[in-house]
PDB file of N, CA and C in Angstrom:
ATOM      1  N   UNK A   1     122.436 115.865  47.111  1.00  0.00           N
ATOM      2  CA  UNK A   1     122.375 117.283  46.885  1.00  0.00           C
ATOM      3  C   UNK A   1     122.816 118.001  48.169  1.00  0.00           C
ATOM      4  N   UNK A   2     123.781 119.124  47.764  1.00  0.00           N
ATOM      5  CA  UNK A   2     123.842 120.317  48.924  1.00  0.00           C
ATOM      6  C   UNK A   2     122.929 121.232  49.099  1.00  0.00           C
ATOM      7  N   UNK A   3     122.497 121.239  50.396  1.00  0.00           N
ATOM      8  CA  UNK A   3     121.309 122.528  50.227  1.00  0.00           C
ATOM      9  C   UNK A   3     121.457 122.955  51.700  1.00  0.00           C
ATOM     10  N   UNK A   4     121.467 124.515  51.555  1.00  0.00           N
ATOM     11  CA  UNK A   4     121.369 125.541  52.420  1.00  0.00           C
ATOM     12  C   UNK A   4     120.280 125.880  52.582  1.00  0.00           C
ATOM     13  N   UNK A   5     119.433 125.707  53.897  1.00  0.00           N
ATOM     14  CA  UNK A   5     118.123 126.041  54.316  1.00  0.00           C
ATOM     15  C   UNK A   5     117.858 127.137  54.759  1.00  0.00           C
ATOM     16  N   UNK A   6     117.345 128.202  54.797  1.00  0.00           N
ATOM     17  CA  UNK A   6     117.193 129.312  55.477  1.00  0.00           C
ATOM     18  C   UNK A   6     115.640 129.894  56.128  1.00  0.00           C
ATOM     19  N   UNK A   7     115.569 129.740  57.434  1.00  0.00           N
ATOM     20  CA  UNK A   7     114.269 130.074  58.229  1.00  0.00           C
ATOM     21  C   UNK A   7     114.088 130.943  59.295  1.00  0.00           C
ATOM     22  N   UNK A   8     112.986 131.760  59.181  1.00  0.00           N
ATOM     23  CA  UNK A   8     113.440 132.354  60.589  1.00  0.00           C
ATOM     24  C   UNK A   8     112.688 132.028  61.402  1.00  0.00           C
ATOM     25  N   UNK A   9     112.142 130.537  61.301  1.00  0.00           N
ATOM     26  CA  UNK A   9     111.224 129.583  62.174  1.00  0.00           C
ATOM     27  C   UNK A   9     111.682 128.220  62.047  1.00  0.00           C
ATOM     28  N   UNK A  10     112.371 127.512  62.943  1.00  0.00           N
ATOM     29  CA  UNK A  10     112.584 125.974  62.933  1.00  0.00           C
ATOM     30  C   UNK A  10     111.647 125.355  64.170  1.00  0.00           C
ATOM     31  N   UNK A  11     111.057 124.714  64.231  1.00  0.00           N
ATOM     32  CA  UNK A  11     110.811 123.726  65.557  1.00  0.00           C
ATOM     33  C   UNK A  11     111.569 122.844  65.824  1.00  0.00           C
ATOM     34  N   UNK A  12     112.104 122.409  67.155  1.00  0.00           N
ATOM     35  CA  UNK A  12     110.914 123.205  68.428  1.00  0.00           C
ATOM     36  C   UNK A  12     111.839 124.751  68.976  1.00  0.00           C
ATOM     37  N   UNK A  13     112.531 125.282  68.255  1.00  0.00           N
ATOM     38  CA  UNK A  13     113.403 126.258  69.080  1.00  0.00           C
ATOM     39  C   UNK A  13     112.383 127.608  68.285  1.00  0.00           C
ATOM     40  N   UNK A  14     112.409 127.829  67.650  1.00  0.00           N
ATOM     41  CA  UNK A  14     111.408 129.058  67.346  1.00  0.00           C
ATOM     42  C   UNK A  14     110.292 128.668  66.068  1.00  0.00           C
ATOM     43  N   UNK A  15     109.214 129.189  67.168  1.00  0.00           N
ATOM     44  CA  UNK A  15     107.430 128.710  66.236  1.00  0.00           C
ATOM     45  C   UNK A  15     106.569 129.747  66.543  1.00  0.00           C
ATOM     46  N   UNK A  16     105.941 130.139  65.560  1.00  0.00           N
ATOM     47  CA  UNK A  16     105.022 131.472  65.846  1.00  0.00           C
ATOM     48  C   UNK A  16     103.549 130.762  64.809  1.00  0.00           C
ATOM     49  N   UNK A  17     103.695 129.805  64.068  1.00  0.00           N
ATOM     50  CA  UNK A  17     102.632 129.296  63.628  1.00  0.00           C
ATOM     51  C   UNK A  17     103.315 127.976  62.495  1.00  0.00           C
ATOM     52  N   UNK A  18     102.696 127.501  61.533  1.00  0.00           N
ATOM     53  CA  UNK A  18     103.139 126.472  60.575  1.00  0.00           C
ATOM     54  C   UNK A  18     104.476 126.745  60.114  1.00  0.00           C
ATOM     55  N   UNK A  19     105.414 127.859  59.994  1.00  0.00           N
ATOM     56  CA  UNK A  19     106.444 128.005  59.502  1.00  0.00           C
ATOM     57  C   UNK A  19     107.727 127.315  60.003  1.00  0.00           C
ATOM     58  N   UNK A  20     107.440 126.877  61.102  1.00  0.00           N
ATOM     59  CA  UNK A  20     108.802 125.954  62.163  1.00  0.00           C
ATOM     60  C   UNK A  20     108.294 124.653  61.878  1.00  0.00           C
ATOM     61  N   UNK A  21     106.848 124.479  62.307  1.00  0.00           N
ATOM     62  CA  UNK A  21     107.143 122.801  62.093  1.00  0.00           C
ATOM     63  C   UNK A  21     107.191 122.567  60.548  1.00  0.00           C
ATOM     64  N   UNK A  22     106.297 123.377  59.421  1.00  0.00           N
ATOM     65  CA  UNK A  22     107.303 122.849  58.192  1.00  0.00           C
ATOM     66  C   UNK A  22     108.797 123.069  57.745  1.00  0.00           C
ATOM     67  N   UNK A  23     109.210 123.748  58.419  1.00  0.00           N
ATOM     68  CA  UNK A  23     110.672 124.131  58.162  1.00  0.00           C
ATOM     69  C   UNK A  23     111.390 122.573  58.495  1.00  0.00           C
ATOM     70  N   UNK A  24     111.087 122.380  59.697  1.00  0.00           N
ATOM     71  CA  UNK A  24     111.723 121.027  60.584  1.00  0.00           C
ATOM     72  C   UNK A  24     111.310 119.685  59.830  1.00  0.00           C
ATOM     73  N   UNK A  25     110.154 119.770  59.754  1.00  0.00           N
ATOM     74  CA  UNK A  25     109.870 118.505  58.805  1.00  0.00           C
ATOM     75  C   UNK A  25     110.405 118.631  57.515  1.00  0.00           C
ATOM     76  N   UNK A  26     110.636 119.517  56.679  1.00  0.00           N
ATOM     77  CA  UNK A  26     110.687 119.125  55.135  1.00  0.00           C
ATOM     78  C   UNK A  26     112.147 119.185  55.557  1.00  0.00           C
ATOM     79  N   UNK A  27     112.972 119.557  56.617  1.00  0.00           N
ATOM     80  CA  UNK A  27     114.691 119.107  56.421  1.00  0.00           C
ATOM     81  C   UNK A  27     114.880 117.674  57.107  1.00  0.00           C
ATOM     82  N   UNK A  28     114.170 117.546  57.994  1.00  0.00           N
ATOM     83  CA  UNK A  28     114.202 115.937  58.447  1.00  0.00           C
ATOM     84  C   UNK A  28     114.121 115.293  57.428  1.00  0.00           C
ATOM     85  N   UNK A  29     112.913 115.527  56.502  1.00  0.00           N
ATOM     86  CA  UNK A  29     112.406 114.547  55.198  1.00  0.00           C
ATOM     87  C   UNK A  29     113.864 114.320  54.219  1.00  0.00           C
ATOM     88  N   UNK A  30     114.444 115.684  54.133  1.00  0.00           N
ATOM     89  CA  UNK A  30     115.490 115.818  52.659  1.00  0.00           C
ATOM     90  C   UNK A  30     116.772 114.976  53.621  1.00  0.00           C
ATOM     91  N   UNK A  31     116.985 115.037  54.603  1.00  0.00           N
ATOM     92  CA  UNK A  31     118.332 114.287  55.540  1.00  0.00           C
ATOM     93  C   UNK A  31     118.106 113.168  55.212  1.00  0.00           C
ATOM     94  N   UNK A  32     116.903 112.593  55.798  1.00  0.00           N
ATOM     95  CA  UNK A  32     116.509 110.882  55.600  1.00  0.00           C
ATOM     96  C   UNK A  32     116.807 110.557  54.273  1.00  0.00           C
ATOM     97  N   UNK A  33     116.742 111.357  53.062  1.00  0.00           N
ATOM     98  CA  UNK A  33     116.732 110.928  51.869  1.00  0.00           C
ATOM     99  C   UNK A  33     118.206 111.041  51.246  1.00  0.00           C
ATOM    100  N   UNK A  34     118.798 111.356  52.536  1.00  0.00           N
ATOM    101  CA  UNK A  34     120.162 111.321  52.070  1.00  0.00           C
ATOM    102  C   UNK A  34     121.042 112.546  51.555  1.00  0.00           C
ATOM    103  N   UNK A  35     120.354 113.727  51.731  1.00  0.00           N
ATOM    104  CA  UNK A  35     120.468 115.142  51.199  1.00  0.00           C
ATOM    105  C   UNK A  35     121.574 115.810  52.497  1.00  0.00           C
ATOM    106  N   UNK A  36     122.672 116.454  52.022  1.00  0.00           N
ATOM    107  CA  UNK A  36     123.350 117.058  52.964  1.00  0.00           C
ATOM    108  C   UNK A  36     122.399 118.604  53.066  1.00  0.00           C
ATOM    109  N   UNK A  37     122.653 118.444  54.326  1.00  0.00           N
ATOM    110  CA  UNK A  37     121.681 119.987  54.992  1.00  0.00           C
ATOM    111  C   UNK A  37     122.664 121.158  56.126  1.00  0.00           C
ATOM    112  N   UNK A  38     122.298 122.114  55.607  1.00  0.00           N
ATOM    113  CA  UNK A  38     122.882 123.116  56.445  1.00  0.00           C
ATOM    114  C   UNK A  38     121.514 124.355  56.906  1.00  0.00           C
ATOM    115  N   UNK A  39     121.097 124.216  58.124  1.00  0.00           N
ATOM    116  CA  UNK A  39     119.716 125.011  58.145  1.00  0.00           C
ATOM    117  C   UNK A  39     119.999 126.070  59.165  1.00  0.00           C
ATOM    118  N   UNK A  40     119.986 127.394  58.448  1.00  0.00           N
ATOM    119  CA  UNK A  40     120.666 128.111  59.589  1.00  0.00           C
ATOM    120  C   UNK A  40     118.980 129.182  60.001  1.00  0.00           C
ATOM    121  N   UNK A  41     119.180 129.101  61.317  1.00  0.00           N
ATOM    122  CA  UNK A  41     118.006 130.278  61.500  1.00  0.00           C
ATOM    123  C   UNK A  41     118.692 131.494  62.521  1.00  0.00           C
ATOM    124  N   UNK A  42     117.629 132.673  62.860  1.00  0.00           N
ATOM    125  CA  UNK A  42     118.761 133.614  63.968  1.00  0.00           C
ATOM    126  C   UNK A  42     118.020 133.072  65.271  1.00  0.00           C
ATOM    127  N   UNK A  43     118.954 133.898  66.014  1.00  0.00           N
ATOM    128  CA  UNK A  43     119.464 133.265  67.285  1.00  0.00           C
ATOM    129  C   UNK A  43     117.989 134.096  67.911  1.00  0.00           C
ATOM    130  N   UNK A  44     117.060 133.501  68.383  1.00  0.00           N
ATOM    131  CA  UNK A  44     116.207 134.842  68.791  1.00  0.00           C
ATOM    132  C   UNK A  44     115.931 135.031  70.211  1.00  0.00           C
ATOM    133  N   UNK A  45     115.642 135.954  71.189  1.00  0.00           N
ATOM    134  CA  UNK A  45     116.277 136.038  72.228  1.00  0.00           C
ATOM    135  C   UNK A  45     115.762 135.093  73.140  1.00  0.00           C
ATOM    136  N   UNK A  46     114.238 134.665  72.315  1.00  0.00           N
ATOM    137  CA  UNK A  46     113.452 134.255  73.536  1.00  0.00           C
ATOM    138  C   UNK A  46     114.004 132.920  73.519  1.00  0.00           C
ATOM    139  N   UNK A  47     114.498 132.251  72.810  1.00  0.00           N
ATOM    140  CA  UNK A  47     114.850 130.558  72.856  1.00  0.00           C
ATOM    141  C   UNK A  47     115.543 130.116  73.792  1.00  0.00           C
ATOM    142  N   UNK A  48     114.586 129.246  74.096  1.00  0.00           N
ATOM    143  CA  UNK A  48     115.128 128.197  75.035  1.00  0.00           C
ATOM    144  C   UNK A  48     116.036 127.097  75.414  1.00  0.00           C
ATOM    145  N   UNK A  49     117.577 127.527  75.035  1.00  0.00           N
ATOM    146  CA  UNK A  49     118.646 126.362  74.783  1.00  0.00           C
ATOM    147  C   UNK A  49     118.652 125.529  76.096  1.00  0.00           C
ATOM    148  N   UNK A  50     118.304 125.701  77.135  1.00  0.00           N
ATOM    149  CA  UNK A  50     119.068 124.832  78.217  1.00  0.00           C
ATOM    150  C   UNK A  50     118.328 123.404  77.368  1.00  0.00           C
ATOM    151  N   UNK A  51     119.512 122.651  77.829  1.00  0.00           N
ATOM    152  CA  UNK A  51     119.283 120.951  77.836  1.00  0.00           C
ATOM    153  C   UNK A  51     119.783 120.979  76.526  1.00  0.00           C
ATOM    154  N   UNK A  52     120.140 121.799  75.275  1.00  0.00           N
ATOM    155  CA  UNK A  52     120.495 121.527  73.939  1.00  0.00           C
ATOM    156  C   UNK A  52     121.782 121.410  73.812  1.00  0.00           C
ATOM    157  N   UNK A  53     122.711 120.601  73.229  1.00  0.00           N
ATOM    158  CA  UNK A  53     123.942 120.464  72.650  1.00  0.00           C
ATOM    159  C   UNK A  53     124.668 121.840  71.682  1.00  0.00           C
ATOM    160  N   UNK A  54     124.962 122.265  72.197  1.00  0.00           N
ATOM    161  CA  UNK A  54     125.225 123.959  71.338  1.00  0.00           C
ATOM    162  C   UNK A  54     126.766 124.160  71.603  1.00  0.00           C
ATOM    163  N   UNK A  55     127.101 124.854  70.444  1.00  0.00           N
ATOM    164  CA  UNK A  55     128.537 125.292  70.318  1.00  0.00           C
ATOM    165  C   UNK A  55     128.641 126.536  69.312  1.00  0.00           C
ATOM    166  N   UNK A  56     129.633 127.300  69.934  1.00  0.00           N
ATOM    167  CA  UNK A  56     129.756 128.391  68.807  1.00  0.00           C
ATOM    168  C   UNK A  56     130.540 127.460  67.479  1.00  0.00           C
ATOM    169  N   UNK A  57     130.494 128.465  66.624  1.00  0.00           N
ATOM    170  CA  UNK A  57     131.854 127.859  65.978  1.00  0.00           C
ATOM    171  C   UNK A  57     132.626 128.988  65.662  1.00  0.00           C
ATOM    172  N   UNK A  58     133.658 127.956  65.632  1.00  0.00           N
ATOM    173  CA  UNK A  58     134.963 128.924  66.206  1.00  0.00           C
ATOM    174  C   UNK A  58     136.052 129.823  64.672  1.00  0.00           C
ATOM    175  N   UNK A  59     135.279 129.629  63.963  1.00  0.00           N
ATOM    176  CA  UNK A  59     136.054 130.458  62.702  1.00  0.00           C
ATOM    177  C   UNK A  59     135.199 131.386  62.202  1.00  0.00           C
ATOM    178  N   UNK A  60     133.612 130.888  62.775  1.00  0.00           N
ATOM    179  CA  UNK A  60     132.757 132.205  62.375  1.00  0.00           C
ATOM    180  C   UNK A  60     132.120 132.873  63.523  1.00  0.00           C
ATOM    181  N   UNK A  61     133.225 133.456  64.565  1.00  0.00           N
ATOM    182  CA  UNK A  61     132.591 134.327  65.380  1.00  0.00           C
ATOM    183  C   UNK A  61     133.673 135.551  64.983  1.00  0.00           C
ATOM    184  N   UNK A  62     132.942 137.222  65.718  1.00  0.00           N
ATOM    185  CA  UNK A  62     133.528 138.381  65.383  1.00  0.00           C
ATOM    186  C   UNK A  62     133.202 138.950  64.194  1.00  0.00           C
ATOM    187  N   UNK A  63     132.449 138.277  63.281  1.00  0.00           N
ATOM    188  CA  UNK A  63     132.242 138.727  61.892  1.00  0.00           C
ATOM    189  C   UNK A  63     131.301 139.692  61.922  1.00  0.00           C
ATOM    190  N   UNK A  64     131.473 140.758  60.789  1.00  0.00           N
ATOM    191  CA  UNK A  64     130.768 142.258  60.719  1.00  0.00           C
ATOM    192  C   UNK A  64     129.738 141.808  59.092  1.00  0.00           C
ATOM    193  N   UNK A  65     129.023 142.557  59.236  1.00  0.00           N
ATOM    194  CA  UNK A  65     127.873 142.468  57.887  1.00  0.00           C
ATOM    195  C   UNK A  65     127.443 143.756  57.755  1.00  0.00           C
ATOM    196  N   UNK A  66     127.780 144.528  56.976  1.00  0.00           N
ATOM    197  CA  UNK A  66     127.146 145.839  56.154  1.00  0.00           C
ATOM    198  C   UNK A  66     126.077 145.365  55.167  1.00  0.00           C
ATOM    199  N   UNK A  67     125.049 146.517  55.380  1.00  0.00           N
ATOM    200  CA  UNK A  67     123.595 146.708  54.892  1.00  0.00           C
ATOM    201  C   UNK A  67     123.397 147.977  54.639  1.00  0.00           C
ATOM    202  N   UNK A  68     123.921 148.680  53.549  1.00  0.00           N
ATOM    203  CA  UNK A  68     123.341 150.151  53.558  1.00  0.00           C
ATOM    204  C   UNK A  68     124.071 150.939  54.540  1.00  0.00           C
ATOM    205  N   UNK A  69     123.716 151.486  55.673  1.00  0.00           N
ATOM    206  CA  UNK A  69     123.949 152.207  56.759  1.00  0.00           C
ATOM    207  C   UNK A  69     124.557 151.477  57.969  1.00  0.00           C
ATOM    208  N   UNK A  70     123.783 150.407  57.709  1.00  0.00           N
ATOM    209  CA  UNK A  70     124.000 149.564  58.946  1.00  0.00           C
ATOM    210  C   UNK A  70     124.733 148.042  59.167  1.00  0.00           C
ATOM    211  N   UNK A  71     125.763 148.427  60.237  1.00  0.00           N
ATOM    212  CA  UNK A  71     126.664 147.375  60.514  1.00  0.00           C
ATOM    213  C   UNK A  71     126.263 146.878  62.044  1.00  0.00           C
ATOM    214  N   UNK A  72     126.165 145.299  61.370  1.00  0.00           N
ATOM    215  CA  UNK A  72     125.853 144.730  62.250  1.00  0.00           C
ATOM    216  C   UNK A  72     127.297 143.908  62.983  1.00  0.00           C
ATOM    217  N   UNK A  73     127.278 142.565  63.985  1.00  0.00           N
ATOM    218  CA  UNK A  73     128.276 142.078  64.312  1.00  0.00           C
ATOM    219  C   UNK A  73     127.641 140.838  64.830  1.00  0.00           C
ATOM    220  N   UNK A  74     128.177 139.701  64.322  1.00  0.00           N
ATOM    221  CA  UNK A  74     127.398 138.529  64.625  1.00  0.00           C
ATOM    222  C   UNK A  74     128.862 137.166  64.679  1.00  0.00           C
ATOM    223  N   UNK A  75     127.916 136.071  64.871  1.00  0.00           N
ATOM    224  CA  UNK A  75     128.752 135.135  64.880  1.00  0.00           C
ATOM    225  C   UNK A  75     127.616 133.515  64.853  1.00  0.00           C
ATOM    226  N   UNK A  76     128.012 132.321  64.583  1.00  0.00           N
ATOM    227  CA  UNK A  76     127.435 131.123  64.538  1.00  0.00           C
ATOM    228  C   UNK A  76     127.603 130.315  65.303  1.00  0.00           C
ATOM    229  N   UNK A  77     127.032 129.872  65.689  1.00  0.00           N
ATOM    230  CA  UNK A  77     126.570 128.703  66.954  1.00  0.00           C
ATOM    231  C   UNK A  77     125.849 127.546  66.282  1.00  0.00           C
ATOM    232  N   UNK A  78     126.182 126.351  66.795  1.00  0.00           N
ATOM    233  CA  UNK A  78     125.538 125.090  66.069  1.00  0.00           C
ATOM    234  C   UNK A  78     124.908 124.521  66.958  1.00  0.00           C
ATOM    235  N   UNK A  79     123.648 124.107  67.021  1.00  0.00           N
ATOM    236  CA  UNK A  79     122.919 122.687  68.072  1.00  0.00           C
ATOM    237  C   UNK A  79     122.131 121.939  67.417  1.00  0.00           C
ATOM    238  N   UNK A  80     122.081 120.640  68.410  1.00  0.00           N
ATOM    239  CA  UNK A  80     121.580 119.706  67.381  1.00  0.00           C
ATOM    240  C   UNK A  80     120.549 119.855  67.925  1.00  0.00           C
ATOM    241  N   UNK A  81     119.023 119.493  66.752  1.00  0.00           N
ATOM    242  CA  UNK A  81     117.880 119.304  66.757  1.00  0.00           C
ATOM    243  C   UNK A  81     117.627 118.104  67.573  1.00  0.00           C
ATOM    244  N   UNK A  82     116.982 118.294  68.508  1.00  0.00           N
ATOM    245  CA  UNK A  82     115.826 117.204  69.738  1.00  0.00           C
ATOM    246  C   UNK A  82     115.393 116.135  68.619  1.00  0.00           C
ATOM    247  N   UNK A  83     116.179 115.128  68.895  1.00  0.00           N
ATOM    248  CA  UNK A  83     115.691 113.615  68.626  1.00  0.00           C
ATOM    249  C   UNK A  83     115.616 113.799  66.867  1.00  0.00           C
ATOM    250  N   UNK A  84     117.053 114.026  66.712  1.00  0.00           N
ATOM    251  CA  UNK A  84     117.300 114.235  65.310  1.00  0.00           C
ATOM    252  C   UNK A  84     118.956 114.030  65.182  1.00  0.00           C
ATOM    253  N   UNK A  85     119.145 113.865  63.758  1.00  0.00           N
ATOM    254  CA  UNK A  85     120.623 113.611  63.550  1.00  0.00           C
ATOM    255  C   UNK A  85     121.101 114.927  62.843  1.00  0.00           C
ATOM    256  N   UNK A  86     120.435 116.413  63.097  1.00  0.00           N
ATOM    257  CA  UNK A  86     120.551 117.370  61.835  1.00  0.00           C
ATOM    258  C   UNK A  86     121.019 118.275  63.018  1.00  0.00           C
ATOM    259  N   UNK A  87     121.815 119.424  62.602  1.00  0.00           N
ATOM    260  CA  UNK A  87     122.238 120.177  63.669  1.00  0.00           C
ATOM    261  C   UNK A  87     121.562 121.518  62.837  1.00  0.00           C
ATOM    262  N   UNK A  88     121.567 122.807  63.500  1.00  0.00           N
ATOM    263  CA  UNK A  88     121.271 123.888  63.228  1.00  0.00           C
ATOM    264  C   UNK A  88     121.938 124.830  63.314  1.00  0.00           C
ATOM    265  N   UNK A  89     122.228 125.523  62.296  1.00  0.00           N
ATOM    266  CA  UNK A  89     123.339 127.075  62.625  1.00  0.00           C
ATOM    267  C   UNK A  89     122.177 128.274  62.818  1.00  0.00           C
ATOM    268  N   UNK A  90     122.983 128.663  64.389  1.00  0.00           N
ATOM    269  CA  UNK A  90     122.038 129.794  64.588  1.00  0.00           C
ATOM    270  C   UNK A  90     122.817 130.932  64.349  1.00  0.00           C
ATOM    271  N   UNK A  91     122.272 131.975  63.890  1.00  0.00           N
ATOM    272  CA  UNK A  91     122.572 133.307  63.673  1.00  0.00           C
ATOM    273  C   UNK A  91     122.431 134.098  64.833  1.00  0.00           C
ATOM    274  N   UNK A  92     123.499 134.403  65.843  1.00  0.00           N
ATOM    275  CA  UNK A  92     123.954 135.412  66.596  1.00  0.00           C
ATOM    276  C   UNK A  92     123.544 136.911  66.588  1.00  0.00           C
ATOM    277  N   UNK A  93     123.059 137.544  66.291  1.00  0.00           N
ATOM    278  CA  UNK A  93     122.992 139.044  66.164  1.00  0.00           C
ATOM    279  C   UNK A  93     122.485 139.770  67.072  1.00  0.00           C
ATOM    280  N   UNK A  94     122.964 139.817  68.064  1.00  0.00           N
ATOM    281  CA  UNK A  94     121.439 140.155  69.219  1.00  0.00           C
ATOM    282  C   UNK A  94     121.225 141.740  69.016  1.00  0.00           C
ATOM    283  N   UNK A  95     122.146 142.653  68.008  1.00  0.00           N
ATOM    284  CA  UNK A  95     120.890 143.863  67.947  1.00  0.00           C
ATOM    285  C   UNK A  95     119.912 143.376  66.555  1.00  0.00           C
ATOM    286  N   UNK A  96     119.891 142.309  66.283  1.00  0.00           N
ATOM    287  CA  UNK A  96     118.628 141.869  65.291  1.00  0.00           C
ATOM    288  C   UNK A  96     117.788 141.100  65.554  1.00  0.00           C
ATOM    289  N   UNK A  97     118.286 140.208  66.804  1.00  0.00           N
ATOM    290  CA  UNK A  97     117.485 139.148  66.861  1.00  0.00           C
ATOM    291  C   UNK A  97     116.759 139.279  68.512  1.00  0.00           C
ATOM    292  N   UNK A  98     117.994 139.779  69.218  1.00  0.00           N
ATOM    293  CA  UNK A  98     117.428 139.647  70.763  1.00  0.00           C
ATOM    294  C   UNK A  98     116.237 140.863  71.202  1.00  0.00           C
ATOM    295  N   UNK A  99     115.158 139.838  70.570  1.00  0.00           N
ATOM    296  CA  UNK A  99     113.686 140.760  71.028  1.00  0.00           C
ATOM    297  C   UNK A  99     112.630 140.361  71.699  1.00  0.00           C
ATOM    298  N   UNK A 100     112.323 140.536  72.211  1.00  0.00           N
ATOM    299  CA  UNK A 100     111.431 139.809  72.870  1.00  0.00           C
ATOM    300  C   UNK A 100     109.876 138.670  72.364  1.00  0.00           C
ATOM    301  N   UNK A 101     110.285 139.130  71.124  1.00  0.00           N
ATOM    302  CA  UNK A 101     109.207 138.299  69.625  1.00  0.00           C
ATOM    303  C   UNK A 101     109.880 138.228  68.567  1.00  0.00           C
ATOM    304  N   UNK A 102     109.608 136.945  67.962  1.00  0.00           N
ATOM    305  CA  UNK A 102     110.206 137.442  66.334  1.00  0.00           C
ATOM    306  C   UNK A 102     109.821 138.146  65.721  1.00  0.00           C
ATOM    307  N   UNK A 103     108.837 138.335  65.956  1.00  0.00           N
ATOM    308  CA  UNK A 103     108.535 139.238  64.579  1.00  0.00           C
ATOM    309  C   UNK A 103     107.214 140.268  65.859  1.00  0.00           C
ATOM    310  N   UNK A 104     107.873 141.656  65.006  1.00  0.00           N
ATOM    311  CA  UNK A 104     107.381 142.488  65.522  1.00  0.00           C
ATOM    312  C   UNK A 104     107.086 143.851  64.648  1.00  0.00           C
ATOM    313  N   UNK A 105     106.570 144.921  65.272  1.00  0.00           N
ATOM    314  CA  UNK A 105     106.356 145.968  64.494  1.00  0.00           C
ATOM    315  C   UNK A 105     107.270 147.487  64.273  1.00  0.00           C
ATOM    316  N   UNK A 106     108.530 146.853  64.890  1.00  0.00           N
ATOM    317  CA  UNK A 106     109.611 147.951  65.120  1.00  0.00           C
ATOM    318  C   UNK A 106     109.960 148.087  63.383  1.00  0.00           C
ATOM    319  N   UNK A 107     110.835 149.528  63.644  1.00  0.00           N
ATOM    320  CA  UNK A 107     111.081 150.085  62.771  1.00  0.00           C
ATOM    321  C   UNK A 107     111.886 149.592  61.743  1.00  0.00           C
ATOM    322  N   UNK A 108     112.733 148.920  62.401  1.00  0.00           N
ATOM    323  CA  UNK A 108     113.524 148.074  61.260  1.00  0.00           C
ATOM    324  C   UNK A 108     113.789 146.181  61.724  1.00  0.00           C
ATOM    325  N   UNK A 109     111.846 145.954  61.077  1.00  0.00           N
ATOM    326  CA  UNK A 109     111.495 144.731  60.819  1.00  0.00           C
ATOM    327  C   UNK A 109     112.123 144.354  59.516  1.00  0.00           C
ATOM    328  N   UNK A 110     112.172 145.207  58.490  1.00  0.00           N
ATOM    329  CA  UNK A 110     112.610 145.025  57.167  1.00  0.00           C
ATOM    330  C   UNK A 110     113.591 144.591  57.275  1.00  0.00           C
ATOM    331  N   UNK A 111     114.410 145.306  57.762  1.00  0.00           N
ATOM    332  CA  UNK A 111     116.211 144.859  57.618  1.00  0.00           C
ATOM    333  C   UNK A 111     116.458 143.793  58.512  1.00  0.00           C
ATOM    334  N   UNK A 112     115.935 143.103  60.025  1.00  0.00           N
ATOM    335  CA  UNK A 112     115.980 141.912  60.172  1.00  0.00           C
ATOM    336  C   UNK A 112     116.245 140.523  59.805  1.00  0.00           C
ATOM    337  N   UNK A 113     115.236 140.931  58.811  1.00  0.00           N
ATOM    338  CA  UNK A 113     115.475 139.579  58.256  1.00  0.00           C
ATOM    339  C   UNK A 113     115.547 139.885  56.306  1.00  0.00           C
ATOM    340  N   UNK A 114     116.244 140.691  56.016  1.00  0.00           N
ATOM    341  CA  UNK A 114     116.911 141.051  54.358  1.00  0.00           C
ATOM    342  C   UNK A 114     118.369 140.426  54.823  1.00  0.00           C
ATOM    343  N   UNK A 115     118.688 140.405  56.029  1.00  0.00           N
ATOM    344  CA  UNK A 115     120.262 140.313  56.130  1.00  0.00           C
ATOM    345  C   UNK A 115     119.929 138.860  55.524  1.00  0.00           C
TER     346      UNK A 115
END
């Protein structure tokens, strides 16, 4: 099976409670079983890449996303998961993502994560 994962918590790169490490485990579980995986989460500011294998990719950067009013501008980056064979597409957006928390009480928490 193809399956597109979508989180805005993976471990160990972003965890605010159970939502990263089950995110990470139930795609480890579906890989091992032979399941093609694509798990994309956003890029959030606080993460800690040094030491990670990371790359943009290069046909999906520059890209624009309309929402109503609001245009954003983003692009994808891939790294592989710590002591794993699964890589991760991160979502770029840093006026959505680069905050100093994921999740917070600003005004447009909603639209964050609707994109």
């Amino acid at each position: 099976m193809r399956i597109c994962f979508i989180s805005a918590e993976y471990s160990p790169f972003a965890k605010t409670g159970g939502l990263g490490d089950v995110s990470a485990a139930l795609t480890r579980h579906l890989a091992r079983r032979g399941h093609d995986l694509r798990v994309f989460m956003p890029l959030h500011g606080q993460i800690d890449l040094r030491g990670v294998d990371r790359h943009p990719v290069d046909f999906l950067q520059g890209l624009t996303l309309r929402v109503g009013p609001h245009v954003f501008h983003y692009g994808i980056h891939t790294a592989r998961v710590p002591d794993s064979d699964l890589w991760v597409y991160l979502v770029d957006c840093p006026s959505l993502f680069d905050r100093p928390r994921i999740y917070s009480d600003a005004p447009d928490e909603h639209v964050r994560y609707s994109c």
